[in-house]
C-alpha atoms as a PDB file:
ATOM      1  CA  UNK A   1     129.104 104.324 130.686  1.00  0.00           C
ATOM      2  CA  UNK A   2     125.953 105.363 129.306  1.00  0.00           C
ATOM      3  CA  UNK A   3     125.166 101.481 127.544  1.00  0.00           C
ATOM      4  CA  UNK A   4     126.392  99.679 130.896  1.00  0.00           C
ATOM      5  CA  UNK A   5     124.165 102.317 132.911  1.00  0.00           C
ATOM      6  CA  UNK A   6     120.748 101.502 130.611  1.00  0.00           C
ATOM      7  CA  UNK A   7     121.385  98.381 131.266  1.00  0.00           C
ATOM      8  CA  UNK A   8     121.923  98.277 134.642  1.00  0.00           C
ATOM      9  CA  UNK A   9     118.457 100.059 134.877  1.00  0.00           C
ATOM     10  CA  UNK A  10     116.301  98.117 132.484  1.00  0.00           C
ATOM     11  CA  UNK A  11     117.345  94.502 133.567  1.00  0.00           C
ATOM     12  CA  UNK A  12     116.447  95.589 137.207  1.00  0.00           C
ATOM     13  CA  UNK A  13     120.000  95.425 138.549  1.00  0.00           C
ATOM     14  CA  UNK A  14     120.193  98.754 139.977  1.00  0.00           C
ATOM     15  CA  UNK A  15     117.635  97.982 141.887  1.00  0.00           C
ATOM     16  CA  UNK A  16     118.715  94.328 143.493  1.00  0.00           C
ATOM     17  CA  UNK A  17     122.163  95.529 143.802  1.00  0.00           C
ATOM     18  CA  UNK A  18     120.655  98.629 146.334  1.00  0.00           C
ATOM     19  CA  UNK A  19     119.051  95.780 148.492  1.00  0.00           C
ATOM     20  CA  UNK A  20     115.140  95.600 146.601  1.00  0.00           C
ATOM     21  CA  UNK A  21     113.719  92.423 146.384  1.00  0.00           C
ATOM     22  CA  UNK A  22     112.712  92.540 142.559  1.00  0.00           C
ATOM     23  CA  UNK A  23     110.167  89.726 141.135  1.00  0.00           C
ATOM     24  CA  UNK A  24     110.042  90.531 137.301  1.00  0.00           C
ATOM     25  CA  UNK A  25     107.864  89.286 134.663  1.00  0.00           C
ATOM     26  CA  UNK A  26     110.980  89.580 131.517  1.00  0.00           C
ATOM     27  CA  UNK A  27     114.276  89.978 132.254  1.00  0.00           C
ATOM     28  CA  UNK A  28     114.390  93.576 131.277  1.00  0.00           C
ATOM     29  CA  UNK A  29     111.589  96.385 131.378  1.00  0.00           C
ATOM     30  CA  UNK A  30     109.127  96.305 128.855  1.00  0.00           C
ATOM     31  CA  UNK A  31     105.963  97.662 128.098  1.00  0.00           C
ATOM     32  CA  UNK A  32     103.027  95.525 129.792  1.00  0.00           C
ATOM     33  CA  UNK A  33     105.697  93.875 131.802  1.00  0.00           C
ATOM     34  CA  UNK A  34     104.800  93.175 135.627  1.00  0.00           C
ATOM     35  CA  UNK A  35     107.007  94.108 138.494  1.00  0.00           C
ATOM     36  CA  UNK A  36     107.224  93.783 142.326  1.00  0.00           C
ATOM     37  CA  UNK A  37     110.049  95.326 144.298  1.00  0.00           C
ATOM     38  CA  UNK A  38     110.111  94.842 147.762  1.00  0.00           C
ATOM     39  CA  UNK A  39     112.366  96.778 150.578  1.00  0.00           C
ATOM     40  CA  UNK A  40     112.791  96.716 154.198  1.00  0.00           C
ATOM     41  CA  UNK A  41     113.284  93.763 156.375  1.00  0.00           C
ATOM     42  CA  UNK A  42     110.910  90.997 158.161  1.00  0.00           C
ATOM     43  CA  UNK A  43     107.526  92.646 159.252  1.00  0.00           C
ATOM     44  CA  UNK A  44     108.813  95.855 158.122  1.00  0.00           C
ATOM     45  CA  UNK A  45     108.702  95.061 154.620  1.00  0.00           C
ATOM     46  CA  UNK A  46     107.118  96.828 151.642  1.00  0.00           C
ATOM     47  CA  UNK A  47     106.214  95.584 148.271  1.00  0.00           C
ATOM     48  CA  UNK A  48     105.393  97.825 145.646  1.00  0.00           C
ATOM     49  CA  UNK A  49     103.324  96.126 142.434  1.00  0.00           C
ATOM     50  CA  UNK A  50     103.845  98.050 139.165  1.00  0.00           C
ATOM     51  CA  UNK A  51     103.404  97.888 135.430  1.00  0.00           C
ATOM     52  CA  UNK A  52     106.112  99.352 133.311  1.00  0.00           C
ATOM     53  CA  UNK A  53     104.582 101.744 130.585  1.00  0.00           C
ATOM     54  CA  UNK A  54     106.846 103.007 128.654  1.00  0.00           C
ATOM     55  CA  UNK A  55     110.723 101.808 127.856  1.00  0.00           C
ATOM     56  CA  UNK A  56     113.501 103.893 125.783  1.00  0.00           C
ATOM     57  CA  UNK A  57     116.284 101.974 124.216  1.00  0.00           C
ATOM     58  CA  UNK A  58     118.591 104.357 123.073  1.00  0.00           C
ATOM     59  CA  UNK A  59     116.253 106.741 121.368  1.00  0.00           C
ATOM     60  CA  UNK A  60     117.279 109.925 120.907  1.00  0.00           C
ATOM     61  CA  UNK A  61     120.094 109.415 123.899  1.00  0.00           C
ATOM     62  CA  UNK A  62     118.005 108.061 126.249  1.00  0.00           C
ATOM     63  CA  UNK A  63     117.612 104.583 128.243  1.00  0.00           C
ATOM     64  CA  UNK A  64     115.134 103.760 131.068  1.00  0.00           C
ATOM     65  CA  UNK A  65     111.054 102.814 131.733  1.00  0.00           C
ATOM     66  CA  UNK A  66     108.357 104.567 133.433  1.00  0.00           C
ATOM     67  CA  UNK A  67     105.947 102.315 135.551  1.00  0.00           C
ATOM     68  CA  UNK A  68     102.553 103.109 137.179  1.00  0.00           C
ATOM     69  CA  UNK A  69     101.694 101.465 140.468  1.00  0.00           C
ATOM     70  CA  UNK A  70      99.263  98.400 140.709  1.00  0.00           C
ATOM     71  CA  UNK A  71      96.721  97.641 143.239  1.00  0.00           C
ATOM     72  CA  UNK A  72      98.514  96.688 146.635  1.00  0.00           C
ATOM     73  CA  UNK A  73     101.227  99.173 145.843  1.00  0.00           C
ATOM     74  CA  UNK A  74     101.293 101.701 149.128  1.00  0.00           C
ATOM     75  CA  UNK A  75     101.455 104.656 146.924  1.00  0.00           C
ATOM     76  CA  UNK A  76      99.311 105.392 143.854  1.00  0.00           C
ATOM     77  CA  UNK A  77     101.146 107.315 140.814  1.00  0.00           C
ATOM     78  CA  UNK A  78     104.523 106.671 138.483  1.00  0.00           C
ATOM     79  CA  UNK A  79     107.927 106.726 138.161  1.00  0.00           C
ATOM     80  CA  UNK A  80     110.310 106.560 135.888  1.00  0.00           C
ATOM     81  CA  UNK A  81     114.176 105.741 135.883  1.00  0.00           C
ATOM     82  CA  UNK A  82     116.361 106.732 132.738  1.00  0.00           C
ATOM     83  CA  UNK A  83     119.855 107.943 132.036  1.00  0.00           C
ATOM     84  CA  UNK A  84     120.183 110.528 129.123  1.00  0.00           C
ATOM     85  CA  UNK A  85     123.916 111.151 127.154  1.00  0.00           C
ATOM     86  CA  UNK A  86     124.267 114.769 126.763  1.00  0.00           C
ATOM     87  CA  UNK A  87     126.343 115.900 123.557  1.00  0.00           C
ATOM     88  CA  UNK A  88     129.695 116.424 125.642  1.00  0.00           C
ATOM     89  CA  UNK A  89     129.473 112.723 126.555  1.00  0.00           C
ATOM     90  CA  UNK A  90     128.160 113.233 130.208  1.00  0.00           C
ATOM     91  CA  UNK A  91     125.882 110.763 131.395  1.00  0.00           C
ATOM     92  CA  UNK A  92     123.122 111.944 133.480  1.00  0.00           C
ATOM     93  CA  UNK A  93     120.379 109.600 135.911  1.00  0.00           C
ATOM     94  CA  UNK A  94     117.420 110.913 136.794  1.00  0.00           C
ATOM     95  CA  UNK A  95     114.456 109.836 138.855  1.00  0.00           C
ATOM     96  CA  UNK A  96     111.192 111.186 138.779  1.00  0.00           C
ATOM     97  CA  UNK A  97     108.073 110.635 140.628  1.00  0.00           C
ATOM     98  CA  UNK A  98     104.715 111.535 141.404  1.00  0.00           C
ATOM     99  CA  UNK A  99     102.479 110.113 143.615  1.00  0.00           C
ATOM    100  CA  UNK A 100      99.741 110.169 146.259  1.00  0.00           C
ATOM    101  CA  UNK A 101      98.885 107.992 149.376  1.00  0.00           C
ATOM    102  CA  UNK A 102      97.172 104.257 148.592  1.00  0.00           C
ATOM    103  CA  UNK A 103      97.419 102.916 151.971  1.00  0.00           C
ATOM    104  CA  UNK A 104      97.102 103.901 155.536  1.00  0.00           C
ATOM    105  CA  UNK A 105     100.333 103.831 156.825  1.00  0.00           C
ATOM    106  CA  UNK A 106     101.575 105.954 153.703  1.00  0.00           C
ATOM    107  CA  UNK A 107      98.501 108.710 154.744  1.00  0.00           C
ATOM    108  CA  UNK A 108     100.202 108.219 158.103  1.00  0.00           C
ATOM    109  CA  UNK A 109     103.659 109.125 157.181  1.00  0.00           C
ATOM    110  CA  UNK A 110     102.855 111.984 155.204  1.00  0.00           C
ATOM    111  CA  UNK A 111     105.360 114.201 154.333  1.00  0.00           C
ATOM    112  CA  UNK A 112     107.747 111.460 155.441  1.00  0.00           C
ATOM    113  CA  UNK A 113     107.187 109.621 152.125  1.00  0.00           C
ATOM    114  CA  UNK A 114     108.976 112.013 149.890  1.00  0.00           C
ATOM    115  CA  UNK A 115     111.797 112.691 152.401  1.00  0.00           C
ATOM    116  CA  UNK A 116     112.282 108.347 152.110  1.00  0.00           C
ATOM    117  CA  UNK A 117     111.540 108.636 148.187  1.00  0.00           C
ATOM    118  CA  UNK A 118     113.977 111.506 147.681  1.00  0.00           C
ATOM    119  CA  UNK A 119     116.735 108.661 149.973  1.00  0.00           C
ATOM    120  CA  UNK A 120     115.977 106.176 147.970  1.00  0.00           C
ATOM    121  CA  UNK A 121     116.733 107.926 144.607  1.00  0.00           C
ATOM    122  CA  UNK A 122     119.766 109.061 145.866  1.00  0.00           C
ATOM    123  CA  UNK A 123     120.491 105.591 146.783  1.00  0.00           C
ATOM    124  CA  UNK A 124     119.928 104.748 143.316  1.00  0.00           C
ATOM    125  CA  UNK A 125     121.746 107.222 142.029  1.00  0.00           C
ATOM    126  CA  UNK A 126     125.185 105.487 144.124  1.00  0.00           C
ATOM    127  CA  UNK A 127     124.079 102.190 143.393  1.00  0.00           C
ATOM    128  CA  UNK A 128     124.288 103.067 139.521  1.00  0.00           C
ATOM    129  CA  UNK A 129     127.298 104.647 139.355  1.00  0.00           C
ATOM    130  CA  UNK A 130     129.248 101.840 141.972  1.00  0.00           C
ATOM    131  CA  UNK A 131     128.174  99.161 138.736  1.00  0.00           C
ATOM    132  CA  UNK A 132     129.246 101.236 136.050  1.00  0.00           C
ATOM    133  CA  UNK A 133     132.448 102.111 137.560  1.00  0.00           C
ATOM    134  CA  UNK A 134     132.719  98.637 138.302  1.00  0.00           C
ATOM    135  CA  UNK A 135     132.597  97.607 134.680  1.00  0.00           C
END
């Protein structure tokens, strides 16, 4: 679970398989590497330029990137998506993010944005664990 799970996060297809456009410069994350993911539908769509900045491989239990936002991103801070496999076997996803308004409409939402950030994690979260189980 915990090698199909990394994977599924650093080749980017947690993300396509929970309905994001992704536009990737490798085919997994890696330092340097550029990334647009794009959600929402027609006019109502949002892309979201980042940089990863950081990857873990397996170190010390651990798989997943961190990437900051680019210019044309609607937020401005990072995030990171990793799974960590505790000593009893358990495998454990976690999202984490912190970030501040980079464009109107996201000053406009305000305290909407983490209430869609916190959905989308969670939607991340059920999206990983529907392709692990899957196999």
């Amino acid at each position: 679970d915990f090698a199909a799970a990394g994977a599924a996060i650093t080749e980017w297809r947690m993300h396509r398989a929970s309905g994001a456009r992704v536009e990737a410069s490798a085919r997994r994350a890696e330092p340097g590497g550029d990334v647009r993911v794009s959600l929402g539908l027609g006019p109502l769509r949002f892309t979201a330029p980042c940089e990863v900045i950081w990857t873990a491989y397996g170190e010390d239990g651990r798989t997943g990137f961190g990437y900051g936002t680019l210019a044309g991103h609607p937020e401005r801070g990072e995030e990171c998506f990793v799974v960590d496999l505790a000593e009893d076997g358990t495998v454990w996803f976690t999202v984490l993010a912190f970030s501040r308004p980079a464009s109107w409409y996201t000053r406009l939402a305000g305290p909407l944005v983490p209430v869609v950030q916190h959905w989308y994690a969670r939607r991340l979260g059920r999206t990983l664990r529907r392709i692990v189980a899957a196999g």
